[in-house]
C-alpha atoms as a PDB file:
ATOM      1  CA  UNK A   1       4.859 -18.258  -7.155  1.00  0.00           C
ATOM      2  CA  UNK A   2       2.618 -21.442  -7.215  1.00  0.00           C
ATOM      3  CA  UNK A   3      -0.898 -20.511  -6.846  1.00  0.00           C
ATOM      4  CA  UNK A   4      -2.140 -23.921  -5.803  1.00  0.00           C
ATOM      5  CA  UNK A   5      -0.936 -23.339  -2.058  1.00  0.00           C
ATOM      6  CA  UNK A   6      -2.466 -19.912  -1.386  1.00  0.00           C
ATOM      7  CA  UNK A   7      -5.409 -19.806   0.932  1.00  0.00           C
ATOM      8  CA  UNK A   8      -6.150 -15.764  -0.158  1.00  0.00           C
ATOM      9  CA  UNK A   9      -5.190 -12.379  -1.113  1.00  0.00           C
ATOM     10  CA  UNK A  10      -5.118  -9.348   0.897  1.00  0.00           C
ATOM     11  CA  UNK A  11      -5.411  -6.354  -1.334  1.00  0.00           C
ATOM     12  CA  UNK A  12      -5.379  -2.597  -0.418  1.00  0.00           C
ATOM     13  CA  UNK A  13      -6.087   0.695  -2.007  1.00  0.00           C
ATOM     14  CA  UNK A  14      -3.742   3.477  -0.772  1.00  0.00           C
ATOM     15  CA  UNK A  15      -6.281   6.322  -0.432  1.00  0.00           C
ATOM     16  CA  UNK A  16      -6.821   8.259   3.261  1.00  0.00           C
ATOM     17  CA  UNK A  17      -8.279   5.894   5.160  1.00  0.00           C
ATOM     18  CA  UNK A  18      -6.629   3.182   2.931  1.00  0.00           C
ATOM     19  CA  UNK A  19      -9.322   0.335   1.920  1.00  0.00           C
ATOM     20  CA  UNK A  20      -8.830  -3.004   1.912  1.00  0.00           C
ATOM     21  CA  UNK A  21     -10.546  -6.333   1.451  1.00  0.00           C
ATOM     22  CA  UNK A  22      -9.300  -9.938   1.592  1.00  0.00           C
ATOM     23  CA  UNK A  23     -10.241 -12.353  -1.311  1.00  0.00           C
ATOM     24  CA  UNK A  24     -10.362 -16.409  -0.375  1.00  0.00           C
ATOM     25  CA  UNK A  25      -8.743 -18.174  -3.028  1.00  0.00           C
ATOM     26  CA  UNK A  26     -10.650 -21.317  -2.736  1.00  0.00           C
ATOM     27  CA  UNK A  27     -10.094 -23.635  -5.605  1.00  0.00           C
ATOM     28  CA  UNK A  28      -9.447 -21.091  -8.188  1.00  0.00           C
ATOM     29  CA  UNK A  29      -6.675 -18.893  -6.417  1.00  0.00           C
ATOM     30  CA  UNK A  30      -5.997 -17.151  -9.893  1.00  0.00           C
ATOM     31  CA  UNK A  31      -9.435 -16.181 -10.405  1.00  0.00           C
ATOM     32  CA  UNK A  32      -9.340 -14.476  -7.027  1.00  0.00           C
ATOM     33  CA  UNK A  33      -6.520 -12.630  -7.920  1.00  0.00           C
ATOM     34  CA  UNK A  34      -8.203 -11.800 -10.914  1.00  0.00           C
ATOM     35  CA  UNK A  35     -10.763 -10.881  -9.026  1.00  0.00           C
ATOM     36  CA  UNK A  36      -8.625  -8.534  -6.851  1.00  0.00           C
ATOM     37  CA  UNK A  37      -7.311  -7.007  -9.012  1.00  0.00           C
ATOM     38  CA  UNK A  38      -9.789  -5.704 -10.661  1.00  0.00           C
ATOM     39  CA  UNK A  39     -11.660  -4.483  -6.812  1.00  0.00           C
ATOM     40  CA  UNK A  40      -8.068  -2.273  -6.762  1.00  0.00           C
ATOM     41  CA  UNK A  41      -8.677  -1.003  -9.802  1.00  0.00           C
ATOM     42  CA  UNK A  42     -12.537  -0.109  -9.645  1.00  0.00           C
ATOM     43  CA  UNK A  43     -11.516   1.308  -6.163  1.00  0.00           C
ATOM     44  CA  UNK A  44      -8.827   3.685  -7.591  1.00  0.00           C
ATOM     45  CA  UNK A  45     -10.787   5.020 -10.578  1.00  0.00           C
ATOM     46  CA  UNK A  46     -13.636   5.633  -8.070  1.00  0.00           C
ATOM     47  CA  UNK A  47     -11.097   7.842  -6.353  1.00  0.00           C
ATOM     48  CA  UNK A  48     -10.032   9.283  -9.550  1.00  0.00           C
ATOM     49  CA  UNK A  49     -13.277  10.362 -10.030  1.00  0.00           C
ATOM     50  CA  UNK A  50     -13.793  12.155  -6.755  1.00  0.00           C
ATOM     51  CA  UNK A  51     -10.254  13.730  -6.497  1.00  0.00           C
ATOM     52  CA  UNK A  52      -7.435  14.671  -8.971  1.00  0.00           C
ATOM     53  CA  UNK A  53      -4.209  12.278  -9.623  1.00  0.00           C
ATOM     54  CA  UNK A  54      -2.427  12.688  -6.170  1.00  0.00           C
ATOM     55  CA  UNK A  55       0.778  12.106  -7.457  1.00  0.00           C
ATOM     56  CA  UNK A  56       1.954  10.946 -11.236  1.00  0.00           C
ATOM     57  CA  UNK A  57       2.763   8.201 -10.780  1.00  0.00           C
ATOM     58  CA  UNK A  58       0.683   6.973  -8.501  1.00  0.00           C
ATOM     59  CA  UNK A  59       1.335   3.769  -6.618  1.00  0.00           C
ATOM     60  CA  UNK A  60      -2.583   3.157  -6.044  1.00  0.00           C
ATOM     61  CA  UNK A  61      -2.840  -0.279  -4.700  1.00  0.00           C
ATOM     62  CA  UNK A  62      -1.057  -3.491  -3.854  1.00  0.00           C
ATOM     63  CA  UNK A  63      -2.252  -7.128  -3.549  1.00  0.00           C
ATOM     64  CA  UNK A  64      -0.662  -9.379  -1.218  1.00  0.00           C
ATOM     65  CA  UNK A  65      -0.303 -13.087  -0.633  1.00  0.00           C
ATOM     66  CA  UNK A  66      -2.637 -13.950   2.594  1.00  0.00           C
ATOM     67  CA  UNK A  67      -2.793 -10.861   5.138  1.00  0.00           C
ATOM     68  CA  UNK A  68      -1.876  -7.076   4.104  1.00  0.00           C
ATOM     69  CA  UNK A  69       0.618  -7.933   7.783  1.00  0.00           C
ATOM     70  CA  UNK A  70       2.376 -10.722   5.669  1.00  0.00           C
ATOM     71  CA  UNK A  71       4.240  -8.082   3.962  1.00  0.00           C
ATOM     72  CA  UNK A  72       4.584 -10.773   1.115  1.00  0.00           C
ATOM     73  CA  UNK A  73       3.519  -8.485  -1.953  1.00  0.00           C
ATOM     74  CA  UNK A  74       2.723  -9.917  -5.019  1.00  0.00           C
ATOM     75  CA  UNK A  75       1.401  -6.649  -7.496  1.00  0.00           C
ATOM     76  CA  UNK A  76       1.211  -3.189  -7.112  1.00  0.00           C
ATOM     77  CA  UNK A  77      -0.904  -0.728  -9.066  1.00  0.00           C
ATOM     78  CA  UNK A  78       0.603   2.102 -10.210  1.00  0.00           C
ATOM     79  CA  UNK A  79      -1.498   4.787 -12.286  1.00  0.00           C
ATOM     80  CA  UNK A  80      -0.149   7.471 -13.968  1.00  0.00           C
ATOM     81  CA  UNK A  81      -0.948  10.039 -16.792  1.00  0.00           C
ATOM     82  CA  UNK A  82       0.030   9.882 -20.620  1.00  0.00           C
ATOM     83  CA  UNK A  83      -1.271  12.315 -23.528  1.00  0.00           C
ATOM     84  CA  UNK A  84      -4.093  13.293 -20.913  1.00  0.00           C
ATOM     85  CA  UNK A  85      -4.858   9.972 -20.400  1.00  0.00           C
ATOM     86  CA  UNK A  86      -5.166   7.632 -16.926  1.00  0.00           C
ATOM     87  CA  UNK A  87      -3.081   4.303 -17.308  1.00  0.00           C
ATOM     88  CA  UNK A  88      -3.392   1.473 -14.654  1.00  0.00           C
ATOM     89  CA  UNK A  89      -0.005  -0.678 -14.727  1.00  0.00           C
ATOM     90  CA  UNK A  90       0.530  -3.922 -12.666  1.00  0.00           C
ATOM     91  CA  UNK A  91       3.898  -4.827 -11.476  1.00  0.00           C
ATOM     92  CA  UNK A  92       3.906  -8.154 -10.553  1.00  0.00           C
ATOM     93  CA  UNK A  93       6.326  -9.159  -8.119  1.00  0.00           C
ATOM     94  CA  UNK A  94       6.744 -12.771  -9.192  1.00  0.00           C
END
């Protein structure tokens, strides 16, 4: 997917309430997906911290092209445990 044509990212943490936030690409669309990416992963091991793995794997967050109601998803997080250890995965869509 060309970068050069996206206006922003939607991203969205899948915790109860789910949080979200909406990055503007501006000139540098892959620094704000850089940049969202790493707000879904500072907002997952914050909830790691408060509360235990809720499922392993855990599909944590997802980043979309312009609004989460696009439904055009470009990563998704997924965390999961191995040798007692959290690991944060990206699978890009693209």
């Amino acid at each position: 997917m060309s970068t050069s044509s996206i206006q922003s990212y939607s991203a969205q943490v899948r915790t109860a309430p789910p949080r979200m936030m909406t990055f503007s690409a501006g000139s540098d669309a892959d620094a704000a997906l850089m940049t969202a990416r790493r707000w879904v992963e500072d907002r997952a091991r914050e909830f790691l911290v408060e509360h235990s793995l809720p499922h392993n794997p855990w599909e944590a967050g997802i980043i979309f092209v312009g609004e989460v109601s696009s439904q055009q998803a470009l990563a998704e997080l997924v965390v999961y445990t191995s040798d007692g250890d959290y690991v944060f995965g990206w699978d890009d869509e693209d």
